[in-house]
Protein backbone atom coordinates (compact mmCIF):
# COMPACT_ATOMS: atom_id res chain seq x y z
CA UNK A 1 -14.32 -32.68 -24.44
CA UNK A 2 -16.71 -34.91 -22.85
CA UNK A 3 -15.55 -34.90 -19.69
CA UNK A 4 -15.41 -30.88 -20.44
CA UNK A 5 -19.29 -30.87 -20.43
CA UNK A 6 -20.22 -33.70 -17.73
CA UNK A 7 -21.06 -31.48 -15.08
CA UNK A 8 -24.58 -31.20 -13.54
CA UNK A 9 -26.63 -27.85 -13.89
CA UNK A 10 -28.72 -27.15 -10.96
CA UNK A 11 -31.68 -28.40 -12.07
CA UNK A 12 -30.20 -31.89 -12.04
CA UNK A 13 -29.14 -31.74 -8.43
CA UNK A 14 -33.17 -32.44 -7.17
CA UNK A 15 -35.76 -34.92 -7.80
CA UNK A 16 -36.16 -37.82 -10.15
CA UNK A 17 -32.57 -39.45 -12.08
CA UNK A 18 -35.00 -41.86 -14.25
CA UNK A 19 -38.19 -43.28 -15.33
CA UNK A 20 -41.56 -41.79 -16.38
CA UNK A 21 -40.94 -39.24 -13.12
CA UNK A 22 -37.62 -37.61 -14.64
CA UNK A 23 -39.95 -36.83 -17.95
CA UNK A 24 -42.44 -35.40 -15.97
CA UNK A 25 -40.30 -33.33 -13.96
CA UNK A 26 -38.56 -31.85 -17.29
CA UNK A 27 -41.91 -31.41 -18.53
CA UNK A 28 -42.94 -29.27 -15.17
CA UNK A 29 -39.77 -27.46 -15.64
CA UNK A 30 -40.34 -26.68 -19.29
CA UNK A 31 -43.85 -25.41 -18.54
CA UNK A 32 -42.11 -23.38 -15.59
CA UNK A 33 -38.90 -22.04 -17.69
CA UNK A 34 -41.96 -20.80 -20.16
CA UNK A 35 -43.79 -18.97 -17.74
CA UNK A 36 -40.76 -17.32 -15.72
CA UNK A 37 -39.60 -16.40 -19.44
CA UNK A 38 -42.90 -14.77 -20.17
CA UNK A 39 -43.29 -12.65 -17.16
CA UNK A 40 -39.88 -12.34 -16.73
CA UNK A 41 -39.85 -10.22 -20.97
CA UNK A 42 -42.65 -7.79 -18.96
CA UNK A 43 -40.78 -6.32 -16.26
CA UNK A 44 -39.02 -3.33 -17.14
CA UNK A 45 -37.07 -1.61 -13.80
CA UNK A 46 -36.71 2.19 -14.03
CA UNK A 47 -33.26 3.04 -15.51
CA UNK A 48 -30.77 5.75 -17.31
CA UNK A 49 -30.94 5.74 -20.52
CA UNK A 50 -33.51 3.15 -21.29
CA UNK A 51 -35.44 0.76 -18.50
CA UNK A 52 -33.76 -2.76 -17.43
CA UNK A 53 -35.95 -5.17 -19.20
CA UNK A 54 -35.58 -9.10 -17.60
CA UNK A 55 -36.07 -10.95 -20.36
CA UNK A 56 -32.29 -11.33 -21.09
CA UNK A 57 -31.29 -12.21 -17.73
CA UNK A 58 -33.58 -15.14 -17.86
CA UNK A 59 -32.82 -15.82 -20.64
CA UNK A 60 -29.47 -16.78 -19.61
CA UNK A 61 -29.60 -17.73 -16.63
CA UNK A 62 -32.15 -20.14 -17.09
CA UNK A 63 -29.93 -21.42 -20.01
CA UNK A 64 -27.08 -21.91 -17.31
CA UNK A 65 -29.50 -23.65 -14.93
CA UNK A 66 -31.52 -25.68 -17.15
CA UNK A 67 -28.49 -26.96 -19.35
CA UNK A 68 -28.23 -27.33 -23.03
CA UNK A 69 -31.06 -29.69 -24.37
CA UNK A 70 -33.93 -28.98 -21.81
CA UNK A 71 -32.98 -24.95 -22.09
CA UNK A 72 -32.70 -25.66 -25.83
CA UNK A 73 -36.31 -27.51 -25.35
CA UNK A 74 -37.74 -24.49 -23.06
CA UNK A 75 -36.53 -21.47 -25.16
CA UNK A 76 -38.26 -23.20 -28.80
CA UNK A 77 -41.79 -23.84 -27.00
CA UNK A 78 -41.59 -20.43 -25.62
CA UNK A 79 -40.72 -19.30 -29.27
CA UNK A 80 -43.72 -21.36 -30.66
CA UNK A 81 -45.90 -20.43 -27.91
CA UNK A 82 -45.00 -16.61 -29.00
CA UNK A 83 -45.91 -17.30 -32.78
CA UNK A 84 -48.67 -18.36 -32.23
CA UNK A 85 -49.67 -15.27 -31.13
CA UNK A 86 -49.74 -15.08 -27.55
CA UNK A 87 -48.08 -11.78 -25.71
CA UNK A 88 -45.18 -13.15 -24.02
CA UNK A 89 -42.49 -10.67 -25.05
CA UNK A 90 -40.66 -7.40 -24.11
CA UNK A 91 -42.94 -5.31 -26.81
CA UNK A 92 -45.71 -7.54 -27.76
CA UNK A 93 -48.99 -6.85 -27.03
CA UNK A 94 -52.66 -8.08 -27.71
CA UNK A 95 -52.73 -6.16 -31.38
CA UNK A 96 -48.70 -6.89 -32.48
CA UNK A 97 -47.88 -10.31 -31.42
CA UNK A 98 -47.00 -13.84 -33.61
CA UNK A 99 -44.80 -14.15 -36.60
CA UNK A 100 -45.77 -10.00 -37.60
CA UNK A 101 -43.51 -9.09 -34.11
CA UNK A 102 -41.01 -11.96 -34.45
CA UNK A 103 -39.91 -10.52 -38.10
CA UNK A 104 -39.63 -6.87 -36.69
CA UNK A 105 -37.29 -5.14 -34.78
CA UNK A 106 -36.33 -7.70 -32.26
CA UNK A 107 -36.65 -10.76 -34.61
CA UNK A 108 -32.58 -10.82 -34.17
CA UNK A 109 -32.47 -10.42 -30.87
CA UNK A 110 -35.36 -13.80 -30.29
CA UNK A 111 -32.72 -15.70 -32.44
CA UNK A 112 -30.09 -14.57 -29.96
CA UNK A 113 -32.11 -16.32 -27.49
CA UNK A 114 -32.03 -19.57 -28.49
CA UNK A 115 -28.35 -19.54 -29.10
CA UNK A 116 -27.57 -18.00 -26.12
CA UNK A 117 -29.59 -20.12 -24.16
CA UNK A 118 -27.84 -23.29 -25.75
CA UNK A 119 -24.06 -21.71 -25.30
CA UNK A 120 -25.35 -20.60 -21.19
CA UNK A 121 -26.17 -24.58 -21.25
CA UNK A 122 -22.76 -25.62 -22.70
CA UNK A 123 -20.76 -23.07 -20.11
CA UNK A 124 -22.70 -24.38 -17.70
CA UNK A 125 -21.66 -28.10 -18.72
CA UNK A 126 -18.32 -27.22 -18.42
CA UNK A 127 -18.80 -25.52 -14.38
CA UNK A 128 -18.42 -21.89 -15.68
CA UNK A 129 -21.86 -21.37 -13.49
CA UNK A 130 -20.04 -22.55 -10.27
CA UNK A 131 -17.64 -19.13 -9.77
CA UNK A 132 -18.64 -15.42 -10.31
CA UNK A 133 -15.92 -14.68 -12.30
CA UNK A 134 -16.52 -17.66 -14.81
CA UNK A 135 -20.47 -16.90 -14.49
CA UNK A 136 -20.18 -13.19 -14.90
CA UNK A 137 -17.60 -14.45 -18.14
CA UNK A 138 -20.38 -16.76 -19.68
CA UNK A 139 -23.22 -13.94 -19.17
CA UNK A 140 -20.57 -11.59 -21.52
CA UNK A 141 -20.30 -14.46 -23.89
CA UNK A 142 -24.50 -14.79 -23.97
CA UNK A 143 -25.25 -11.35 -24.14
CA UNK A 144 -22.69 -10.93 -27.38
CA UNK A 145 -24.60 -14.06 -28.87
CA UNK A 146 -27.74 -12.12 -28.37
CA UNK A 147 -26.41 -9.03 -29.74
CA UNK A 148 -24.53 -10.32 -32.87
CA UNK A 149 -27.66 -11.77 -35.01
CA UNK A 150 -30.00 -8.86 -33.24
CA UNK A 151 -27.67 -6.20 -34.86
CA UNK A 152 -27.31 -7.97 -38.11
CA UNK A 153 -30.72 -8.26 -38.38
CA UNK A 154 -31.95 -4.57 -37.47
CA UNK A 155 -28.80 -3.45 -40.05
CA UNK A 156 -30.72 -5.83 -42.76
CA UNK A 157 -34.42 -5.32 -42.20
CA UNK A 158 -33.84 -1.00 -41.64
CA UNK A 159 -30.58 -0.01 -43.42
CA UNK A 160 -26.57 -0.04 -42.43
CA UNK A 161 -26.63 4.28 -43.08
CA UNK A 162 -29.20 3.90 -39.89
CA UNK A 163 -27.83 4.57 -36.35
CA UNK A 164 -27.94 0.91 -35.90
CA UNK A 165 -25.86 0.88 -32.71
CA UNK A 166 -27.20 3.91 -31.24
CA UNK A 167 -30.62 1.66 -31.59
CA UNK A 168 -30.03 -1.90 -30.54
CA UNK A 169 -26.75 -1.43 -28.25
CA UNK A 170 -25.28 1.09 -26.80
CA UNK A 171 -28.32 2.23 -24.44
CA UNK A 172 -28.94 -1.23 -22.98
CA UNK A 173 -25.13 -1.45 -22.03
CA UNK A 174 -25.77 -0.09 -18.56
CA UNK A 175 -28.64 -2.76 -17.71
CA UNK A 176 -26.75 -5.46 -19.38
CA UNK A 177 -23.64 -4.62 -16.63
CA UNK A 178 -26.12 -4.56 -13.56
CA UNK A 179 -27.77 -7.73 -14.69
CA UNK A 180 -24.48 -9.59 -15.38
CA UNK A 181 -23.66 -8.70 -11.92
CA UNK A 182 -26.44 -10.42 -10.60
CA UNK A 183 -25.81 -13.60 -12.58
CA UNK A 184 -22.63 -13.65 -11.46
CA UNK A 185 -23.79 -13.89 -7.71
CA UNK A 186 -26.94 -15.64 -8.34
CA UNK A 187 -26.02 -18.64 -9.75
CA UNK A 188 -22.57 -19.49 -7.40
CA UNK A 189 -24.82 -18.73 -4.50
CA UNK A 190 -27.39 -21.19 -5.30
CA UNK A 191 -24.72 -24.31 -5.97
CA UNK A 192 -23.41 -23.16 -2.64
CA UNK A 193 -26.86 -23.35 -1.10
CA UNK A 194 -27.23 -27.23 -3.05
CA UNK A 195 -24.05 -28.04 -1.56
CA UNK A 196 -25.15 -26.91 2.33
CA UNK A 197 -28.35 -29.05 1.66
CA UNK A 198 -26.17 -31.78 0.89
CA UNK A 199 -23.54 -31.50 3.46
């Protein structure tokens, strides 16, 4: 299983291997991960039936380029940083923001996050971000972890006789499609770029 999970994500393909400059460079990319994360939950793209909101593709794909730990370490300060008040997701704002928005609606959903992040990490581990097919496979896999405890949790906190899937699935299936698409070329395309700059 080890050897399973030894390979690099892209973010271990550049700058420091050791030392005092490796921590400072996860650092930088924790700070970063945060803010792409942030901006990324407040663009929504004109679509039928609902709008494509980013968050979710970041989500994951920063999960599959960040690997498990320092994804796992970039998703939980973004979490804090979002209890603690500040508007840094999909339907925050300056009046509903902190723990209030984290135990509504989407509370689920943010829980989904972190796993998903941590499972992109593991697929990643294991090369699945190296192929479209395997990347547009792992994207499936994160976007059920999201939806599993989001579900669960809007069936708990409004009511199972509720339209629950109508609500929190079935018209962000389109979006979800498009932006697993994109994974799947994004990420190959940049380990063939790494691999160019290498060559």
């Amino acid at each position: 299983m080890a050897t399973a999970l030894s390979n690099k994500v892209l973010t271990e393909t550049f700058g420091a291997e050791s030392g005092a400059a490796l921590w400072a460079q996860r650092a930088a990319l924790v700070i970063a991960g945060v803010m792409i994360l942030a901006i990324s939950a407040k663009i929504a793209v004109p679509m039928w039936p609902v709008p494509i909101t980013m968050g979710t593709f970041a989500v994951l794909t920063l999960g599959a380029a960040y690997g498990p730990r320092l994804g796992l370490a970039t998703i939980t300060a973004y979490m804090v940083i979002g209890m603690m008040g500040f508007d840094v997701f999909a339907g925050s704002s300056a009046e509903t923001a902190g723990i209030t928005y984290m135990m509504g609606g989407t509370g689920g959903y943010l829980a989904g996050y972190v796993l998903a992040t941590v499972a992109l990490g593991l697929l990643a581990r294991a090369g699945w971000d190296r192929s479209a097919p395997k990347m547009a496979g792992a994207m499936l896999i994160g976007n059920a972890i999201i939806y599993v405890p989001g579900l669960l949790w809007l069936g708990v906190l409004y009511g199972w006789d509720k339209p629950i899937l109508e609500w929190g699935l079935t018209p962000f299936l389109i979006g979800d499609g498009l932006k697993l698409a994109l994974a799947a070329l994004l990420l190959p395309a940049a380990w063939k770029l790494v691999g160019r700059a290498r060559g």
